[in-house]
Protein backbone atom coordinates (compact mmCIF):
# COMPACT_ATOMS: atom_id res chain seq x y z
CA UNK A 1 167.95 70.84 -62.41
CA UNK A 2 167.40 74.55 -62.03
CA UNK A 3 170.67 76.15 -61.47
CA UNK A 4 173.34 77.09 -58.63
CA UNK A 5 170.82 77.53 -55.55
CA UNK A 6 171.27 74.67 -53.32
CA UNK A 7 173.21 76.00 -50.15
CA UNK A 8 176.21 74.17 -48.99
CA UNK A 9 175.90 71.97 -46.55
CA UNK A 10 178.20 72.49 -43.18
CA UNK A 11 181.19 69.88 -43.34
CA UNK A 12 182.90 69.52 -40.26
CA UNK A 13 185.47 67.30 -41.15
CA UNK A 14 187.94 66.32 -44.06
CA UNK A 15 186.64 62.65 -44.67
CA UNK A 16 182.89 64.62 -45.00
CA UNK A 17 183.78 66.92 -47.31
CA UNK A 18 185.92 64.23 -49.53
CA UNK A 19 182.83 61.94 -49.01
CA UNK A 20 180.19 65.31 -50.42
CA UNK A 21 182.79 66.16 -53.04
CA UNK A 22 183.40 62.84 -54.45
CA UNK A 23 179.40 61.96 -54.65
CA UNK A 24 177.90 65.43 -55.04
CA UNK A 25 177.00 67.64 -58.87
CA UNK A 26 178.82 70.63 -57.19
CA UNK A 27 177.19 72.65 -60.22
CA UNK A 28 174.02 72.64 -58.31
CA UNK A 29 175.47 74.69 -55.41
CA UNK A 30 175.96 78.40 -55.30
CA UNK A 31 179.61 78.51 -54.78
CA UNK A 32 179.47 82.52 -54.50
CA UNK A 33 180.33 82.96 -50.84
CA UNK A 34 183.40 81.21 -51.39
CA UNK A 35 186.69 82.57 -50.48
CA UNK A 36 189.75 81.86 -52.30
CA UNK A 37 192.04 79.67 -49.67
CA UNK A 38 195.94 79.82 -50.11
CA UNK A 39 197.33 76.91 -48.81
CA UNK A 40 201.36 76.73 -48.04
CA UNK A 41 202.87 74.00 -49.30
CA UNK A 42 206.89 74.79 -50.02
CA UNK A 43 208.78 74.08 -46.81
CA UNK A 44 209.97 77.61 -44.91
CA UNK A 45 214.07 77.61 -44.32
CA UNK A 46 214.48 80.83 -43.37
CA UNK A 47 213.89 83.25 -40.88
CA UNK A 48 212.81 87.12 -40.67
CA UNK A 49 213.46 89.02 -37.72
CA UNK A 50 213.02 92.96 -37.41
CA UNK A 51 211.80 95.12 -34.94
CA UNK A 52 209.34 97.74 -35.45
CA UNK A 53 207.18 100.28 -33.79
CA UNK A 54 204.30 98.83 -31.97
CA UNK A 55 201.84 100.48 -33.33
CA UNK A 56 202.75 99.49 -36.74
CA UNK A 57 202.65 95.89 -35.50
CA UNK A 58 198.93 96.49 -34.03
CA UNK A 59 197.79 97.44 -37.43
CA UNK A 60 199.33 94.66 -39.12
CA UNK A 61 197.80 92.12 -36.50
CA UNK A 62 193.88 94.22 -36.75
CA UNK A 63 194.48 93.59 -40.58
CA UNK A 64 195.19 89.79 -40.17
CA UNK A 65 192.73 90.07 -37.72
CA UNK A 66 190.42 90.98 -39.94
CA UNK A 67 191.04 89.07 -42.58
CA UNK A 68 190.78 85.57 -40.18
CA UNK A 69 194.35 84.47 -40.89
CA UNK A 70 197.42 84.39 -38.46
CA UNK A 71 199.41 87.96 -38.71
CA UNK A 72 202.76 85.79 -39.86
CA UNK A 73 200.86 84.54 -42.27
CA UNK A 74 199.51 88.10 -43.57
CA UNK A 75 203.10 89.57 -43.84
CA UNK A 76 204.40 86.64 -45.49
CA UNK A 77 201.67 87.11 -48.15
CA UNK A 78 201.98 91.41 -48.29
CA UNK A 79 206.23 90.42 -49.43
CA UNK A 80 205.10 87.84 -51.68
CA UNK A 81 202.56 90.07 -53.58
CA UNK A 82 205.14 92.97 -53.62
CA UNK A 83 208.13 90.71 -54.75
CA UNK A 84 205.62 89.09 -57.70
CA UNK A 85 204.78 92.49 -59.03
CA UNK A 86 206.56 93.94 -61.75
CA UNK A 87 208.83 97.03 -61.18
């Protein structure tokens, strides 16, 4: 075949998309639009509670916003990346 230029098809649910994955040359699609997903799998036991300036809290929801995941989620993921960096 000639290459990645077959679109992806729409799957609107998760036995579709095992069904395309499990009988489909995924080679032959052009995977570029793709977004890398994080998905949370360790359980969360603890709790964060602080108060800050609302306008602070705006921007923080605009980013989430913005980048189509829930604002919890997006500050969760800004401590993780600072905590994983070396000092």
């Amino acid at each position: 075949m000639g290459g990645k230029n077959r679109a992806m098809p729409s799957l609107h649910s998760d036995n579709a998309a095992e069904e395309f994955v499990a009988t489909s040359d995924l080679t032959q699609y052009d995977l570029s639009g793709f977004k890398p997903m994080r998905f949370e799998i360790e359980p969360k036991g603890a709790a964060l509670n602080m108060r800050l300036p609302a306008s602070l809290l705006d921007a923080v929801k605009a980013r989430a916003k913005a980048k189509g995941i829930p604002y919890t989620r997006y500050v969760r993921m800004l401590l993780e990346t600072d905590v994983a960096q070396r000092p």
